[in-house]
Protein backbone atom coordinates (compact mmCIF):
# COMPACT_ATOMS: atom_id res chain seq x y z
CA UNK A 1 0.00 0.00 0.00
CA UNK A 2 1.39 3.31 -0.65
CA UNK A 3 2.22 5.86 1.99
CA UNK A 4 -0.40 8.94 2.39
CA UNK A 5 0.86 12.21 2.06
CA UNK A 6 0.81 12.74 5.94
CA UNK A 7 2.98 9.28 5.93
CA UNK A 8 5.50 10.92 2.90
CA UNK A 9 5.45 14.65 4.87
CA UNK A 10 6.46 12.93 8.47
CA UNK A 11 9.10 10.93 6.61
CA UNK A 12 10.78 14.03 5.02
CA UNK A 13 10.48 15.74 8.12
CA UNK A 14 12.01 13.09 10.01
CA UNK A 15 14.63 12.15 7.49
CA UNK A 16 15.72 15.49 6.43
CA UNK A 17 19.64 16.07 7.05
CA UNK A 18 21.38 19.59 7.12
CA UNK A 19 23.56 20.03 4.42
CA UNK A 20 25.40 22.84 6.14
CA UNK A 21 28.32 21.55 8.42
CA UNK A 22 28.10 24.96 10.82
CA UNK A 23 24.24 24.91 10.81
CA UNK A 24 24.94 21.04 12.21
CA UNK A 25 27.44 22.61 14.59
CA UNK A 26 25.29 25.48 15.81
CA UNK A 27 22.42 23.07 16.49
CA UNK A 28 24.85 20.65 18.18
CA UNK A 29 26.12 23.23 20.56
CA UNK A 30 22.50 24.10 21.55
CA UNK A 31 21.17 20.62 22.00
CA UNK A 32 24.52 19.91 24.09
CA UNK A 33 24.32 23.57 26.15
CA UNK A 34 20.51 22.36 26.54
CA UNK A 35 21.15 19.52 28.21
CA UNK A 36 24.55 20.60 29.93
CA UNK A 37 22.11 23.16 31.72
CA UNK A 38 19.08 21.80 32.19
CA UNK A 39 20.48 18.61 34.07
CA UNK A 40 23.11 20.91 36.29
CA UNK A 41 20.42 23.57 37.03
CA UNK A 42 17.95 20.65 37.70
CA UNK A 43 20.46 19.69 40.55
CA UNK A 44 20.19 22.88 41.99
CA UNK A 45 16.36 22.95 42.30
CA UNK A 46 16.79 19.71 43.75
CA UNK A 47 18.74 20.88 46.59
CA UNK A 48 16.90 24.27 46.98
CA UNK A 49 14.21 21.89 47.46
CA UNK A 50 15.87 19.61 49.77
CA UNK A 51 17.47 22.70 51.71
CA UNK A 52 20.22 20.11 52.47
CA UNK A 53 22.39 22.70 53.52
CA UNK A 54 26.33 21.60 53.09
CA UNK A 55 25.38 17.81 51.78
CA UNK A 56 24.55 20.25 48.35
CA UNK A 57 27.77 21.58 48.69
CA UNK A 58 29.04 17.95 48.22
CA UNK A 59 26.44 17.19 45.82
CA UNK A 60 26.14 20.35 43.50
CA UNK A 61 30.05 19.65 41.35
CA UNK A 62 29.22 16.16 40.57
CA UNK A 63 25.74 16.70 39.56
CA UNK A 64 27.43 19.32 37.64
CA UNK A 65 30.24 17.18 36.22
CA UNK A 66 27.54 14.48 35.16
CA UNK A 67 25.73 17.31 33.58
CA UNK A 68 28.84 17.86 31.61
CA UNK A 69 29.21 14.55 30.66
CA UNK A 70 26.02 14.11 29.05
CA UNK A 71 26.03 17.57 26.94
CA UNK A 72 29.56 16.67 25.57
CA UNK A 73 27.85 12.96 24.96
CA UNK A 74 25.44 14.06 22.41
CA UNK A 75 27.84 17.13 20.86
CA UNK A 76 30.90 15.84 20.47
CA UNK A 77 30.94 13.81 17.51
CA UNK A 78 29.50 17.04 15.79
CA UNK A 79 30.84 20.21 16.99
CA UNK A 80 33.03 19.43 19.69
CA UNK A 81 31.23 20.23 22.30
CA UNK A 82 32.33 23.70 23.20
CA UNK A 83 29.17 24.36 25.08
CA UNK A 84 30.32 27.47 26.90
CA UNK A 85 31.06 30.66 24.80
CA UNK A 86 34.36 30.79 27.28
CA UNK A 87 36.09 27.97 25.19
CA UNK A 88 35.02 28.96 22.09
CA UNK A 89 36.51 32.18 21.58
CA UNK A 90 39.51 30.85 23.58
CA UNK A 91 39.96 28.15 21.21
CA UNK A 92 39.24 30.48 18.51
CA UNK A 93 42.47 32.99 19.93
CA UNK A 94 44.52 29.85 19.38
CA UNK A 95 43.45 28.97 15.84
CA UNK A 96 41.70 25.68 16.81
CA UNK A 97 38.26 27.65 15.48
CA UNK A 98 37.71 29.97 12.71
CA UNK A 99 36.64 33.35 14.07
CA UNK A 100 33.84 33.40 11.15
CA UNK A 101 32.46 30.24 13.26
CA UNK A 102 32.50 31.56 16.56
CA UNK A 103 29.33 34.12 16.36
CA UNK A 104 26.75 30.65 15.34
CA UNK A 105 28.57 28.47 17.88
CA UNK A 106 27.88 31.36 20.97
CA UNK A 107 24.44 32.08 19.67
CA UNK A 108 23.70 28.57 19.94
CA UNK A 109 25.32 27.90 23.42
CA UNK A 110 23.42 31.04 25.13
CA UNK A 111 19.46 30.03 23.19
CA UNK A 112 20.23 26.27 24.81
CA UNK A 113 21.04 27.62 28.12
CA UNK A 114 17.77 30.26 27.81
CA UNK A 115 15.72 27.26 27.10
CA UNK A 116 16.72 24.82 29.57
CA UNK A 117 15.90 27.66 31.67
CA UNK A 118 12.29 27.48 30.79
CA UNK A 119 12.47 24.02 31.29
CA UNK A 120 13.72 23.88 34.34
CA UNK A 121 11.37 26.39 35.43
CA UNK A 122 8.39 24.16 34.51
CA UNK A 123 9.24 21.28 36.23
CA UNK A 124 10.36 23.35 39.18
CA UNK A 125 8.19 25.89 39.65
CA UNK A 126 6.03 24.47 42.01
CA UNK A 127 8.13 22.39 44.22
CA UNK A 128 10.15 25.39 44.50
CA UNK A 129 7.70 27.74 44.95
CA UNK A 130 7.64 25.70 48.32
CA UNK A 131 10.54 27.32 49.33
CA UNK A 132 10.52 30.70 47.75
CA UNK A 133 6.43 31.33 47.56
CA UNK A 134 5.86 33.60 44.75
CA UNK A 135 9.47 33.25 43.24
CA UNK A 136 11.11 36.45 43.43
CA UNK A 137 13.63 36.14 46.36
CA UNK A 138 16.97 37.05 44.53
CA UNK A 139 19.44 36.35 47.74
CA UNK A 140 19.53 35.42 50.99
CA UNK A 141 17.28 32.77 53.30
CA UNK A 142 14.90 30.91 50.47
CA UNK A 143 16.35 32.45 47.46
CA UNK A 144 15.78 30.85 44.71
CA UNK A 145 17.39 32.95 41.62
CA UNK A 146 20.15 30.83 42.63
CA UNK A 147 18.74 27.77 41.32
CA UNK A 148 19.76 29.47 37.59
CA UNK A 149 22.36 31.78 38.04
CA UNK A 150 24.91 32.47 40.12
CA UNK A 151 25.70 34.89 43.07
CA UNK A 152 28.98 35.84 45.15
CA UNK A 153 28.61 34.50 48.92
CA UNK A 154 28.42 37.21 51.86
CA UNK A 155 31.39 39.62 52.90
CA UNK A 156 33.58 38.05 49.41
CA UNK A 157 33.66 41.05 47.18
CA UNK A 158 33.27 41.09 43.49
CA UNK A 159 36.76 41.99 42.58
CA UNK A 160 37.79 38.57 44.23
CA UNK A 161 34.72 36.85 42.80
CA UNK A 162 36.08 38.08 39.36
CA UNK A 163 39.75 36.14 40.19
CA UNK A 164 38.02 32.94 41.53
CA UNK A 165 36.51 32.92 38.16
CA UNK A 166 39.88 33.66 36.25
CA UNK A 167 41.95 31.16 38.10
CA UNK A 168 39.35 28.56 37.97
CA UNK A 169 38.24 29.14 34.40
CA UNK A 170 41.64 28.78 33.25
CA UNK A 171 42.32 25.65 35.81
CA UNK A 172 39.68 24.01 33.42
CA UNK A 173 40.50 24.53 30.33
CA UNK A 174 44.46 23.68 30.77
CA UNK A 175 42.80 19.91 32.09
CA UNK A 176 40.61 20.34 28.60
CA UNK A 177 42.81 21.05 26.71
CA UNK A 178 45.65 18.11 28.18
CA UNK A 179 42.58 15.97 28.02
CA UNK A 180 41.79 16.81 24.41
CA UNK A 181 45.53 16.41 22.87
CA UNK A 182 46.46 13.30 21.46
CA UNK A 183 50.03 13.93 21.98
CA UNK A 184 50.03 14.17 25.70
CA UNK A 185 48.08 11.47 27.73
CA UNK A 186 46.35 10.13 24.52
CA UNK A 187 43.06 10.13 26.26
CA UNK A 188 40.43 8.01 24.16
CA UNK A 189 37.66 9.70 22.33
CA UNK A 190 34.85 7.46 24.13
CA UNK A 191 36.44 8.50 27.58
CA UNK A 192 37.11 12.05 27.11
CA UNK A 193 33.73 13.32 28.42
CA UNK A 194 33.79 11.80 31.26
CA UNK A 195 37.04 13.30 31.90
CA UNK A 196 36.05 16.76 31.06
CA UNK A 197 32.91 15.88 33.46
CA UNK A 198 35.44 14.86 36.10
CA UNK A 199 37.32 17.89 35.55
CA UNK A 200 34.46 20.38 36.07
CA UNK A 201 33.54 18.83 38.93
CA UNK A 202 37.01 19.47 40.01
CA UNK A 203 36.96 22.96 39.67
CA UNK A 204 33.67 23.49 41.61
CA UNK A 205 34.92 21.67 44.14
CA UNK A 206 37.70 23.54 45.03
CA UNK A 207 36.39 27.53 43.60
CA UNK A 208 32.82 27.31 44.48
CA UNK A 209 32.65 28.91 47.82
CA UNK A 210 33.02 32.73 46.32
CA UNK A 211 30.27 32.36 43.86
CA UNK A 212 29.83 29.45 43.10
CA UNK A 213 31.83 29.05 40.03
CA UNK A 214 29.87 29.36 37.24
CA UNK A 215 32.31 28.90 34.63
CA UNK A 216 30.18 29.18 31.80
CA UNK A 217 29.01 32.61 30.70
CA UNK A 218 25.97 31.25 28.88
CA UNK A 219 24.92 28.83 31.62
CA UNK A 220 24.80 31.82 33.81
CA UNK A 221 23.45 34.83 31.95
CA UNK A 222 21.00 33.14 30.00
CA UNK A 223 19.11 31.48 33.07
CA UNK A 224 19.27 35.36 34.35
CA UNK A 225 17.54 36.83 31.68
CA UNK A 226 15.55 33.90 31.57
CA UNK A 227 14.53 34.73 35.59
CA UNK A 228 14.50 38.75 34.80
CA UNK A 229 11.44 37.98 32.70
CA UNK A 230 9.39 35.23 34.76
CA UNK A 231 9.36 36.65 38.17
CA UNK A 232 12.49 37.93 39.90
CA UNK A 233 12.83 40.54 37.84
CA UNK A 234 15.62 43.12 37.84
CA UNK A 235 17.08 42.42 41.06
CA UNK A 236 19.41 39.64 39.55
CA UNK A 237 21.18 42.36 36.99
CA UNK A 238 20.46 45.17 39.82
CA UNK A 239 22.19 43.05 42.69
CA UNK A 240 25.09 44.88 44.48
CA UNK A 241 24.38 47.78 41.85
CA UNK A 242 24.91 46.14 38.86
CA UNK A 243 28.10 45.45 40.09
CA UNK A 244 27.91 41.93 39.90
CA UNK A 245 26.11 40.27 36.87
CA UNK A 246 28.84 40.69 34.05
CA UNK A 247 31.20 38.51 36.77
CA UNK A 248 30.02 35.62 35.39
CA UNK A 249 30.26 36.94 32.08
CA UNK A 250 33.89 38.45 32.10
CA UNK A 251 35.81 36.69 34.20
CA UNK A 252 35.29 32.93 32.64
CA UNK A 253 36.44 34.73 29.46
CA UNK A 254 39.79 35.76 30.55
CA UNK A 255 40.39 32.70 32.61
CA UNK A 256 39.60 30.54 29.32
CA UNK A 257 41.94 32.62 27.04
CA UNK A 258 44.70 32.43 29.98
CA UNK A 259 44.07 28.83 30.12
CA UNK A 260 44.57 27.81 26.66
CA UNK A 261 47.43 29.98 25.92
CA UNK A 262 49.23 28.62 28.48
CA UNK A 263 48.99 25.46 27.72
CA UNK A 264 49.98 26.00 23.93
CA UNK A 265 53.01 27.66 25.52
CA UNK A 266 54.29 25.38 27.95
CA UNK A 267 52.75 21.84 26.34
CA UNK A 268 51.17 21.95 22.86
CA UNK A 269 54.51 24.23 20.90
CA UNK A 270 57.07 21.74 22.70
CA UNK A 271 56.01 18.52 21.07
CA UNK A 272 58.42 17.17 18.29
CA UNK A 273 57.74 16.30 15.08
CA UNK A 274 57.65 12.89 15.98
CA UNK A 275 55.31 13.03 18.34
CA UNK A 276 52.32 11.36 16.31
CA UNK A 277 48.63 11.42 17.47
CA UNK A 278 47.47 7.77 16.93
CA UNK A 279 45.00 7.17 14.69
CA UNK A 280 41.86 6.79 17.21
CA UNK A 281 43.23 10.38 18.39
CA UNK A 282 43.39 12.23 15.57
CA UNK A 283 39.75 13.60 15.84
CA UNK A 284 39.23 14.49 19.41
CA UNK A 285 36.87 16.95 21.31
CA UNK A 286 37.58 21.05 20.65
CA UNK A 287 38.70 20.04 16.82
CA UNK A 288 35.88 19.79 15.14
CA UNK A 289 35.37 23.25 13.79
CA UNK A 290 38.76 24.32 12.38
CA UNK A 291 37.64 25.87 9.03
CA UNK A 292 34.89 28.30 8.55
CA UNK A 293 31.62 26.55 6.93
């Protein structure tokens, strides 16, 4: 029997492929910041919920490492899962991404952060509205703005908020980046995002006291704007007189650029000529993205 047209439609729907390898990039990095964010904010809301007090302290990096692991799962093979605006123009300073790139891949990574923030607001919203009644309570006792963004923990002040997010931005991306090279430790392909899981969990662990070490710019500001608009409003730009919300924003940036230029200066421009990545290595995370499509 021959398909109906609803049966033909669905199919070409279904089977259609992208013929544009950045367009396939872009919507990699979204689907991968998606679920990067929507498990790790999920976390939080679990423990706002909870109110476990310092057993979410413990709990919070690995939920966010996991979360990690599963966004570079499903982008990897495709873009190289970046997921965090931070490493893409800091791989981009290093010529491991063509500038001409870098505009689709951060567009992507901040609209799949804004809408895991809706998400996560759906299947929150009531059991948090538990805690925080009408959601609006930027900071302090039964805040919950901090279930999506990030803010700096009493008495630490933002100039030292904006170092913790240097040092540890650019802690992360020198274990990316070793991770990542074939030459060095010639991590597999199929265990890399664990690693890189493993190694953001790392870095909360030991930074997140100041602010919580966001990290990721678009993880952060999206979920704000996302909260500016369904509730909290202003307060979570207008915090400490604006003097805080571009923390998240700035300081992963430099700490990413620091981070990779390091390591191209004291690892990556050292190894020798023979010095072969083997075979299985020659296509790992970060490289996906070299030439401008």
């Amino acid at each position: 029997m021959k398909p109906n047209t609803v049966t033909r439609a669905w199919r070409q729907v279904t089977g259609c492929c992208i013929e544009s390898t950045l367009a396939r990039q872009a919507l990699a990095e979204m689907v991968g910041t998606l679920v990067l964010t929507l498990v790790g904010d999920c976390v939080l809301a679990s423990l706002a919920v909870f109110q476990l007090g310092s057993v979410g302290l413990a709990a919070a990096p690995l939920g966010w490492g996991l979360a990690v692991f599963l966004g570079v799962l499903v982008a990897g093979g495709v873009s190289g899962a970046h997921l965090n605006p931070a490493v893409t123009v800091a791989l981009a300073t290093i010529g491991k991404l063509g500038w001409c790139n870098v505009l689709a891949y951060v567009t992507a990574q901040y609209l799949g952060a804004f809408l895991a923030s809706g998400l996560v607001y759906l299947v929150y919203a009531d059991a948090l509205s538990q805690v925080d009644v009408n959601l609006t309570i930027v900071y302090g006792t039964n805040a919950t703005a901090p279930v999506f963004s990030c803010f700096p923990a009493p008495g630490v002040s933002t100039l030292t908020c904006l170092l913790d997010q240097t040092v540890s931005t650019a802690v992360l991306l020198l274990g990316i980046c070793a991770i990542t090279d074939g030459r060095n430790m010639a991590v597999s392909r199929g265990q890399q995002p664990l690693l890189v899981g493993l190694t953001v969990s790392a870095c909360m662990y030991a930074f997140s006291y100041n602010c919580g070490n966001p990290l990721n710019p678009a993880r952060d500001l999206a979920p704000r704007i996302f909260t500016a608009m369904c509730g909290w409003g202003s307060a979570v730009f207008s915090f400490r007189s604006y003097n805080w919300f571009w923390v998240p924003v700035v300081g992963p940036h430099l700490g990413a650029v620091i981070g990779v230029w390091i390591y191209k200066l004291a690892v990556d421009n050292h190894w020798k000529d023979e010095d072969e990545v083997d075979e299985d290595e020659k296509r790992p995370l970060l490289s996906n993205a070299k030439i401008c499509a």
